[in-house]
N, C-alpha and C. Protein backbone atom coordinates (compact mmCIF):
# COMPACT_ATOMS: atom_id res chain seq x y z
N UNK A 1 79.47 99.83 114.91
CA UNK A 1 80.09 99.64 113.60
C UNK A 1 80.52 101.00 113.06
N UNK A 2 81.73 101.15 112.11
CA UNK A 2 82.24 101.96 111.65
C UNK A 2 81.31 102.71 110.74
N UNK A 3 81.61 104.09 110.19
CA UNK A 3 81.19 104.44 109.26
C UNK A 3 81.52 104.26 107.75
N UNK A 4 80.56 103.93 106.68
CA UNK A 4 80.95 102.69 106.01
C UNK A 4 82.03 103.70 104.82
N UNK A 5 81.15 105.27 104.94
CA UNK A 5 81.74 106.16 104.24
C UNK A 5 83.41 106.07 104.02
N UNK A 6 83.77 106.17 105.64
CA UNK A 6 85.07 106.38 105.94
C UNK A 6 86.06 105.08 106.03
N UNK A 7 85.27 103.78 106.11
CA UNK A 7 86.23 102.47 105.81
C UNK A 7 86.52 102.55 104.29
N UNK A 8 85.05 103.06 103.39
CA UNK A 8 85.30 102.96 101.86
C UNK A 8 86.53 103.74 101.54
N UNK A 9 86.53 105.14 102.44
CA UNK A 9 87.71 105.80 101.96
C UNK A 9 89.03 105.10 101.71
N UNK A 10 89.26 104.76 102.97
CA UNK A 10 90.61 103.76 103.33
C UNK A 10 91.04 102.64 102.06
N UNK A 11 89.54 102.29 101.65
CA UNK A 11 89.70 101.06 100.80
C UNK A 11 90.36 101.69 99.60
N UNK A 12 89.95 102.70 98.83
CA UNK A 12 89.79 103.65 97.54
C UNK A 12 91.18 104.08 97.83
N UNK A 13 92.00 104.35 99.29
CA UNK A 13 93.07 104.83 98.84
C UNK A 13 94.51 103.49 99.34
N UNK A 14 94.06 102.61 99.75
CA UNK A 14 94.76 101.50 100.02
C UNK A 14 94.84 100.40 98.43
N UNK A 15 93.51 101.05 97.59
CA UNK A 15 93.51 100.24 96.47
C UNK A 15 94.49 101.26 95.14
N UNK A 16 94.69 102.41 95.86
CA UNK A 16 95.09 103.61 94.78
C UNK A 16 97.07 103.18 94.85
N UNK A 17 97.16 102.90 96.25
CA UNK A 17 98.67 102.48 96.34
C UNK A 17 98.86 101.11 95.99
N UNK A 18 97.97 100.09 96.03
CA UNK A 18 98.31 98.90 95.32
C UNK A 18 98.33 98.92 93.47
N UNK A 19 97.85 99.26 93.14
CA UNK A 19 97.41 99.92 91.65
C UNK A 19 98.68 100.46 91.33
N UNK A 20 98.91 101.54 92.22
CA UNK A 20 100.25 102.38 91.46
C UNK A 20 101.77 101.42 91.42
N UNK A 21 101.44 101.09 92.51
CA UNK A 21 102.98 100.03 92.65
C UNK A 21 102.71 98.96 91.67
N UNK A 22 101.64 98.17 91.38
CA UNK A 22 101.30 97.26 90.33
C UNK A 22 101.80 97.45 88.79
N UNK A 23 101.46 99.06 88.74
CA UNK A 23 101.20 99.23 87.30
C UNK A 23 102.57 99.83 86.70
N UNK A 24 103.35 100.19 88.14
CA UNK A 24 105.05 100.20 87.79
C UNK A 24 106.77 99.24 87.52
N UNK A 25 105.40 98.11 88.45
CA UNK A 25 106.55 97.26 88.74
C UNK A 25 107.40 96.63 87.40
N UNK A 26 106.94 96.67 86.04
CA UNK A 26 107.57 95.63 85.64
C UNK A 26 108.53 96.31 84.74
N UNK A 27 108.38 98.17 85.13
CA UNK A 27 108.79 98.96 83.95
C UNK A 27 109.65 99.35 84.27
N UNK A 28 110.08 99.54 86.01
CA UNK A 28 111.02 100.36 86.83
C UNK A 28 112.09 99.28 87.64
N UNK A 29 112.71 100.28 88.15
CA UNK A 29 114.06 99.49 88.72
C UNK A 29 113.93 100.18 90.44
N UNK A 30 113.10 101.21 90.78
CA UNK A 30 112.47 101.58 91.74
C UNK A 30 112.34 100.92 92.84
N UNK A 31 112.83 99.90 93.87
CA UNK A 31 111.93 98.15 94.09
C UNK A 31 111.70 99.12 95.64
N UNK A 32 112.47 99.99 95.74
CA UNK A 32 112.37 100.40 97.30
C UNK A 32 111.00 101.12 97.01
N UNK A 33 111.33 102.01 96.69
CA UNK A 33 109.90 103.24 96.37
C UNK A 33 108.72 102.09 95.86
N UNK A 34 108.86 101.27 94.94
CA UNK A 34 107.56 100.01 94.82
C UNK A 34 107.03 99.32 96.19
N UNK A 35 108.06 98.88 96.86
CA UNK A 35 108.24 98.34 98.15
C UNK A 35 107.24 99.06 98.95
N UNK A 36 107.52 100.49 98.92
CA UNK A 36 106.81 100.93 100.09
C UNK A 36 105.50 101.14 99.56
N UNK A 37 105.12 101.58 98.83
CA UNK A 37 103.83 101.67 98.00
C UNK A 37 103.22 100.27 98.42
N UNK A 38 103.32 99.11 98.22
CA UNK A 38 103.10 97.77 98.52
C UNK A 38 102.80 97.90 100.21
N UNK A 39 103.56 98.57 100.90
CA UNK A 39 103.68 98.51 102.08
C UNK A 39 102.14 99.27 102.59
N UNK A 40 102.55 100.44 102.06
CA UNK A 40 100.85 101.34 102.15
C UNK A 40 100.37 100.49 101.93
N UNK A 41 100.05 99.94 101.24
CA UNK A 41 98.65 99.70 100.58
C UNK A 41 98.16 98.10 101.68
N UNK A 42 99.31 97.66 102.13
CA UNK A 42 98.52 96.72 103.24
C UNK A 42 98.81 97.09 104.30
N UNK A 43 99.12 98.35 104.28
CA UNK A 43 98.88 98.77 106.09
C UNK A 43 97.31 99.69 106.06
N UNK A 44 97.15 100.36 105.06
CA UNK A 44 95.97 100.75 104.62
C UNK A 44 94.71 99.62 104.73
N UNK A 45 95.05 98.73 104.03
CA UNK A 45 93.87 97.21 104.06
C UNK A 45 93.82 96.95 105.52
N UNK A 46 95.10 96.81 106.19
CA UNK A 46 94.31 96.38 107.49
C UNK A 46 93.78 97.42 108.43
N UNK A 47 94.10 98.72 108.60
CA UNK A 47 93.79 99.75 109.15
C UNK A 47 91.87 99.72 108.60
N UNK A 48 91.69 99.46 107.47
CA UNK A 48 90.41 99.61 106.82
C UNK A 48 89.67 98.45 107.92
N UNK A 49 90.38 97.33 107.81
CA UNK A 49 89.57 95.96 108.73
C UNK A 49 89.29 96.50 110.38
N UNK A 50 90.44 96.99 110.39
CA UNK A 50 90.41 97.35 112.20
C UNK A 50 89.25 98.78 112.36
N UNK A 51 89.33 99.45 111.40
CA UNK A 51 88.48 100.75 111.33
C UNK A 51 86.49 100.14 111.60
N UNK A 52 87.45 99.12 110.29
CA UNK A 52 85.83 98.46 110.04
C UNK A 52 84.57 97.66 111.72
N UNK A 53 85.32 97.23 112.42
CA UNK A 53 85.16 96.27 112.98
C UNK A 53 85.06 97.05 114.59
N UNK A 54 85.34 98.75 114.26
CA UNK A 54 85.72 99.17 115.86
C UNK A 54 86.79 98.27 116.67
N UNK A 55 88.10 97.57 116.59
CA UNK A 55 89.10 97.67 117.34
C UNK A 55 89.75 98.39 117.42
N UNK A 56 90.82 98.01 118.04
CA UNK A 56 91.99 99.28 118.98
C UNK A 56 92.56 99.97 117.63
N UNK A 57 92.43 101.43 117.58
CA UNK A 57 93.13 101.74 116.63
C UNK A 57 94.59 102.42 116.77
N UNK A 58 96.13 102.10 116.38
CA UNK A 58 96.72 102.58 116.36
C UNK A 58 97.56 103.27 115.72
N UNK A 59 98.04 104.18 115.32
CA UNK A 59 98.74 105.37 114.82
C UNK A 59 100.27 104.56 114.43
N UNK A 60 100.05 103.54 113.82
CA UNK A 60 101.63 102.71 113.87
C UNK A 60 101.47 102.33 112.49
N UNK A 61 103.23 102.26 112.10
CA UNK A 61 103.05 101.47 110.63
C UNK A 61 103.65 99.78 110.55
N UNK A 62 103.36 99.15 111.88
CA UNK A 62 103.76 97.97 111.66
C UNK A 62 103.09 96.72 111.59
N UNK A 63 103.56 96.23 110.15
CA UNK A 63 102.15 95.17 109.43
C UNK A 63 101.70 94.69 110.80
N UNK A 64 102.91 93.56 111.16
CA UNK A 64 102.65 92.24 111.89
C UNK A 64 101.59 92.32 113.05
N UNK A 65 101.75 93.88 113.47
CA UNK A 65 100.97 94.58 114.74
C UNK A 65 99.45 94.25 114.45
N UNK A 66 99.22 95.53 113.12
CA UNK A 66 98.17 95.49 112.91
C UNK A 66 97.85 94.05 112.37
N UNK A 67 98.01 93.12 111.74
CA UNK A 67 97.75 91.89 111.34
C UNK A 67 96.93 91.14 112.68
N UNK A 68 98.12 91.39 113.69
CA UNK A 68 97.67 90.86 115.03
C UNK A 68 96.29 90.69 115.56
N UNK A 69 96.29 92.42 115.09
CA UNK A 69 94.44 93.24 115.98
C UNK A 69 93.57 92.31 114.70
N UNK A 70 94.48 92.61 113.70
CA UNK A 70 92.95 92.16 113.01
C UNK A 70 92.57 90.67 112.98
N UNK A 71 93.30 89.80 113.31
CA UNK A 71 93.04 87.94 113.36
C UNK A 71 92.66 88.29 115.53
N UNK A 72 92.46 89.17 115.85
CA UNK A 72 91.73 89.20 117.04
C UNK A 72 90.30 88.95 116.87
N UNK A 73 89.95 89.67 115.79
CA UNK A 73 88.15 89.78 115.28
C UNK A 73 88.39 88.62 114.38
N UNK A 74 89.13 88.18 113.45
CA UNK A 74 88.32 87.02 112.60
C UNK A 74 89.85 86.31 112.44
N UNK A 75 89.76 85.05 113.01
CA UNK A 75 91.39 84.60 113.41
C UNK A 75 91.21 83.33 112.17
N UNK A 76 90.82 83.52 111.14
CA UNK A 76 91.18 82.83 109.83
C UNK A 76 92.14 83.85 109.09
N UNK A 77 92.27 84.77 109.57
CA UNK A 77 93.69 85.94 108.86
C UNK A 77 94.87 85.30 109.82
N UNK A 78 95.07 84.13 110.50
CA UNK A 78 96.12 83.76 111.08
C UNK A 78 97.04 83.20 109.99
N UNK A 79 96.26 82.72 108.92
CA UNK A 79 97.17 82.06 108.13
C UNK A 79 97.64 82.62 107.42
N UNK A 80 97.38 84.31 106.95
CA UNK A 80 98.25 85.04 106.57
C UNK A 80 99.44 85.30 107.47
N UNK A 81 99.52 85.41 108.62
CA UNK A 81 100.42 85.69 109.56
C UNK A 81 101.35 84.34 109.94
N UNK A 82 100.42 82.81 109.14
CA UNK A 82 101.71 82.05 109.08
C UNK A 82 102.47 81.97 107.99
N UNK A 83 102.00 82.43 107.08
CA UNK A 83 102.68 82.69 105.76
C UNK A 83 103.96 83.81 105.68
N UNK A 84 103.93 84.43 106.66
CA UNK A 84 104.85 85.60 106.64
C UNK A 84 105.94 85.24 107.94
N UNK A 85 107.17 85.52 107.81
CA UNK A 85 107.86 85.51 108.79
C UNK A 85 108.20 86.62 108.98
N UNK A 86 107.77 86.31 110.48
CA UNK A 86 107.14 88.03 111.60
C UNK A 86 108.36 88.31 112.43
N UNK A 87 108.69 89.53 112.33
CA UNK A 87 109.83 89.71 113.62
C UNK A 87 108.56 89.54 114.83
N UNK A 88 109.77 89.51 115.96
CA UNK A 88 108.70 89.08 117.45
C UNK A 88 110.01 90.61 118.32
């Protein structure tokens, strides 16, 4: 198992980019720069799951990927991945 120190980190700064994009959205016209902030912040969440859990870790920023690894360890996150339409 991971170190819980260093998953918390991930969490604290995956929760710092959801927060910021949250607390802009309704004031700005920004949607790209919001967009990606949004984007961090759940490539961060799942990087935290995969960190968490010791799977494959990779150096990539693509959700659907990491989504993948992580419904490998607990495949009730599939239904996030049917909720989304995934490039293949």
């Amino acid at each position: 198992m991971a170190d819980p120190q260093v998953v918390s980190e991930w969490l604290k700064k995956s929760d710092e980019d959801f927060e910021f994009a949250t607390s802009i959205i309704e004031d700005s016209t920004y949607y790209a720069q919001i967009c990606f902030h949004f984007h961090q912040a759940a490539e961060k969440y799942l990087k935290s799951f995969i960190i968490a859990f010791d799977l494959e870790f990779k150096k990539i920023h693509d959700l659907p990927v990491l989504l993948k690894s992580c419904v490998s360890k607990e495949p009730s996150l599939k239904a996030v991945m049917d909720d989304c339409k995934l490039r293949d």
